[in-house]
C-alpha atoms as a PDB file:
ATOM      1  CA  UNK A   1       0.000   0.000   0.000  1.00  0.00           C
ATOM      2  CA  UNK A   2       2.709   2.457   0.874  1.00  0.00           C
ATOM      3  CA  UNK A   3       4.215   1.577  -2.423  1.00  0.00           C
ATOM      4  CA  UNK A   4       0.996   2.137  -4.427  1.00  0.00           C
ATOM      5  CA  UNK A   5       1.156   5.384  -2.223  1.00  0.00           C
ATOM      6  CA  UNK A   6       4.344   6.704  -3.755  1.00  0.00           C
ATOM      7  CA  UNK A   7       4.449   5.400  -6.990  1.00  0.00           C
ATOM      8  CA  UNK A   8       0.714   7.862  -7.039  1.00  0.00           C
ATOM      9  CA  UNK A   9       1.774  10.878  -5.438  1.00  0.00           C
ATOM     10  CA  UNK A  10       5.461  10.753  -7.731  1.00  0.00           C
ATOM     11  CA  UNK A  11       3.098  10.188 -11.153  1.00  0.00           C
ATOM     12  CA  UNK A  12       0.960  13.010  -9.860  1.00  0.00           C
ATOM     13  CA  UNK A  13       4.378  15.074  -9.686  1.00  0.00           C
ATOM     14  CA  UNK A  14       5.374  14.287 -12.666  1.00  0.00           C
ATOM     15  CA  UNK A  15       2.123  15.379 -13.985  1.00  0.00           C
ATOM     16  CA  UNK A  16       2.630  18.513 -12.513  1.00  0.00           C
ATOM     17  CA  UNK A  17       6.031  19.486 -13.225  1.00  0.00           C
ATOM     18  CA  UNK A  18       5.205  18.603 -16.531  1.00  0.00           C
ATOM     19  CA  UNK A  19       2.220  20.769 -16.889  1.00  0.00           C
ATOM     20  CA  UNK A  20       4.519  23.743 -15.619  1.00  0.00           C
ATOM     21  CA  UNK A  21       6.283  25.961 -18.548  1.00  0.00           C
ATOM     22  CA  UNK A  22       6.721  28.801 -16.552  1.00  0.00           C
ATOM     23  CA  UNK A  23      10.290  28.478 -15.533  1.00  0.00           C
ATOM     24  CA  UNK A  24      11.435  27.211 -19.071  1.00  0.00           C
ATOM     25  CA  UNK A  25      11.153  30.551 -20.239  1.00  0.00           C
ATOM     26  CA  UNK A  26      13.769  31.616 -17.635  1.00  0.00           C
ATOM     27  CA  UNK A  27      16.364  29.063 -17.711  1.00  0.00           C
ATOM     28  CA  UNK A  28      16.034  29.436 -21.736  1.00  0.00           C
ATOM     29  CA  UNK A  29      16.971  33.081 -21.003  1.00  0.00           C
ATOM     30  CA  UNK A  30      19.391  32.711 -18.728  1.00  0.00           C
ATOM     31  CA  UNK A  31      21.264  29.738 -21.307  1.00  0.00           C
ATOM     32  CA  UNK A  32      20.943  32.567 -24.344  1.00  0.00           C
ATOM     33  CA  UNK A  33      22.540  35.490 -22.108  1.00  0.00           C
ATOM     34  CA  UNK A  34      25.476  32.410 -21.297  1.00  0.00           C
ATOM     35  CA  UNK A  35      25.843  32.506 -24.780  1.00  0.00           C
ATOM     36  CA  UNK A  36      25.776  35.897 -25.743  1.00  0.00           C
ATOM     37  CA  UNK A  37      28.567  36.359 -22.839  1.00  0.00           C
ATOM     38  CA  UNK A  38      31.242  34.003 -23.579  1.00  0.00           C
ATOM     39  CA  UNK A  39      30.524  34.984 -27.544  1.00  0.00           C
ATOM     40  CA  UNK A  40      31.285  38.597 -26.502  1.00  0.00           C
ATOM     41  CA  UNK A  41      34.308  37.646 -24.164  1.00  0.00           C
ATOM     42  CA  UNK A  42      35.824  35.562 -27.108  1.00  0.00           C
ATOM     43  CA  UNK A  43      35.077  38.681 -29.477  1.00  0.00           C
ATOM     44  CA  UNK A  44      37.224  40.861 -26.600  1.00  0.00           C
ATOM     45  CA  UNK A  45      40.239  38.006 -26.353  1.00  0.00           C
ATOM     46  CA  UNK A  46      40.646  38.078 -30.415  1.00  0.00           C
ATOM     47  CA  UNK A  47      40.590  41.773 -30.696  1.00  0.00           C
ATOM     48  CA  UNK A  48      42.764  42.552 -27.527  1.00  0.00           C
ATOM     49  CA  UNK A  49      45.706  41.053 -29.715  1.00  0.00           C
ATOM     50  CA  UNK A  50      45.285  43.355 -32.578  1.00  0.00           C
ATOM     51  CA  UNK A  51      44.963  46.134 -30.130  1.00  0.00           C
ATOM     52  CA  UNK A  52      48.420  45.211 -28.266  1.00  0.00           C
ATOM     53  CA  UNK A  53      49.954  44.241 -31.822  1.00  0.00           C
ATOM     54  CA  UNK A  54      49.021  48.333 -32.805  1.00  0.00           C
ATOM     55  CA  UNK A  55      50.052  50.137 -29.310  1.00  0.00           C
ATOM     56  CA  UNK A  56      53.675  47.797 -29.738  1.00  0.00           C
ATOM     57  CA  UNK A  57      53.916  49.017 -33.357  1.00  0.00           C
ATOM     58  CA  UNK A  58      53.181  52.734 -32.092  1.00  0.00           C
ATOM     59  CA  UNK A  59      55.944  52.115 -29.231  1.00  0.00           C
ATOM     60  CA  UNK A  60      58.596  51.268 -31.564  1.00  0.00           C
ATOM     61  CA  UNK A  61      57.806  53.755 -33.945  1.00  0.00           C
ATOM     62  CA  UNK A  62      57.746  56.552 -31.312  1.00  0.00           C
ATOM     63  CA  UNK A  63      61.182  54.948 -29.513  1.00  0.00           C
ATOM     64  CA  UNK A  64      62.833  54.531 -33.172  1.00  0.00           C
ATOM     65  CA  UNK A  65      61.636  58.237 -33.634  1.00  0.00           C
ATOM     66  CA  UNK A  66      63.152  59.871 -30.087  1.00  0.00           C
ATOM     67  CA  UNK A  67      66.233  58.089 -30.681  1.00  0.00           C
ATOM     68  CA  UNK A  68      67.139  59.877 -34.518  1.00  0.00           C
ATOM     69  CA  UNK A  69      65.950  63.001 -33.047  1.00  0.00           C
ATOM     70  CA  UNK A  70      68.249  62.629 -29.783  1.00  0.00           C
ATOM     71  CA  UNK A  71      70.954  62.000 -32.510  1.00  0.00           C
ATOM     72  CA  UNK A  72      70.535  64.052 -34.723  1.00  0.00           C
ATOM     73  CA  UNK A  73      70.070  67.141 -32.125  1.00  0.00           C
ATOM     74  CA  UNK A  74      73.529  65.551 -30.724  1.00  0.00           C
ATOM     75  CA  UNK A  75      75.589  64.631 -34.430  1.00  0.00           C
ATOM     76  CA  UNK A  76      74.222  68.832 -35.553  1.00  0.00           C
ATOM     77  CA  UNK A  77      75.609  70.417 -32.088  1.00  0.00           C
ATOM     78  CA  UNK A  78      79.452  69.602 -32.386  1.00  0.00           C
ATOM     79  CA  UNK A  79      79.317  70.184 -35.938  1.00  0.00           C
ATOM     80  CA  UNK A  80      77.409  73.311 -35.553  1.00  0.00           C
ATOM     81  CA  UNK A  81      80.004  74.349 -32.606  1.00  0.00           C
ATOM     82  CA  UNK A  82      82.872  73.502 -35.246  1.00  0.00           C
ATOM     83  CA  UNK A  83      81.349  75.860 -37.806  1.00  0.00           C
ATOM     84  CA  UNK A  84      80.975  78.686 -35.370  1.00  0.00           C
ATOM     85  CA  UNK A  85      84.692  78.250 -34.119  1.00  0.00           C
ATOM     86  CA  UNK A  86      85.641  78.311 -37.756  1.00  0.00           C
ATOM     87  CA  UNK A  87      84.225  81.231 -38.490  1.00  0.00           C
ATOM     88  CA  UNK A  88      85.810  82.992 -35.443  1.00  0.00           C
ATOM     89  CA  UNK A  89      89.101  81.809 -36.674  1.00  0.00           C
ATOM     90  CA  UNK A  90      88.324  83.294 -40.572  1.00  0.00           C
ATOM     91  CA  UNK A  91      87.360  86.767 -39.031  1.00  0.00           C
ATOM     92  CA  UNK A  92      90.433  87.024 -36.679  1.00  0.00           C
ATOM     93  CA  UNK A  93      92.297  86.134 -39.533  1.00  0.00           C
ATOM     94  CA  UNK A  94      91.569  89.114 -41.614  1.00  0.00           C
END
């Protein structure tokens, strides 16, 4: 009897749960936003290494840049120095 008992209330359960959508449209929801996310965090990952790849190739570019300048500003003043001595020397001279 207990058994008959059981086995009725768990059919009439399953009856129930059965007969209830409400939920579904939540989880279903939930699963689509899960989706959504990890699409949009795999979108971010990809990108983020083009990103880096640009701000690297801007680094160099600016280091290579500040470097020519330092030496050219450097390589100009000696000579520049040389010229002005020279032309000391020329007006002595005469």
């Amino acid at each position: 009897m207990i058994v008959g008992l059981v086995s009725m209330k768990f059919r009439a359960f399953l009856r129930c749960f059965r007969g209830e959508e409400g939920g579904q449209d939540l989880a279903e929801y939930c699963l689509l936003t899960a989706l959504l996310t990890l699409i949009a965090a795999s979108i971010f990952v990809y990108a983020s290494g083009g990103v880096q790849a640009i701000w690297v190739g801007a680094n160099t570019s600016l280091t290579a840049g500040s470097v020519a300048t330092s030496n050219t500003t450097t390589s100009a003043s000696p000579a520049s120095a040389t010229t002005s001595a020279t032309s000391d020397t020329a007006s002595k001279a005469r």
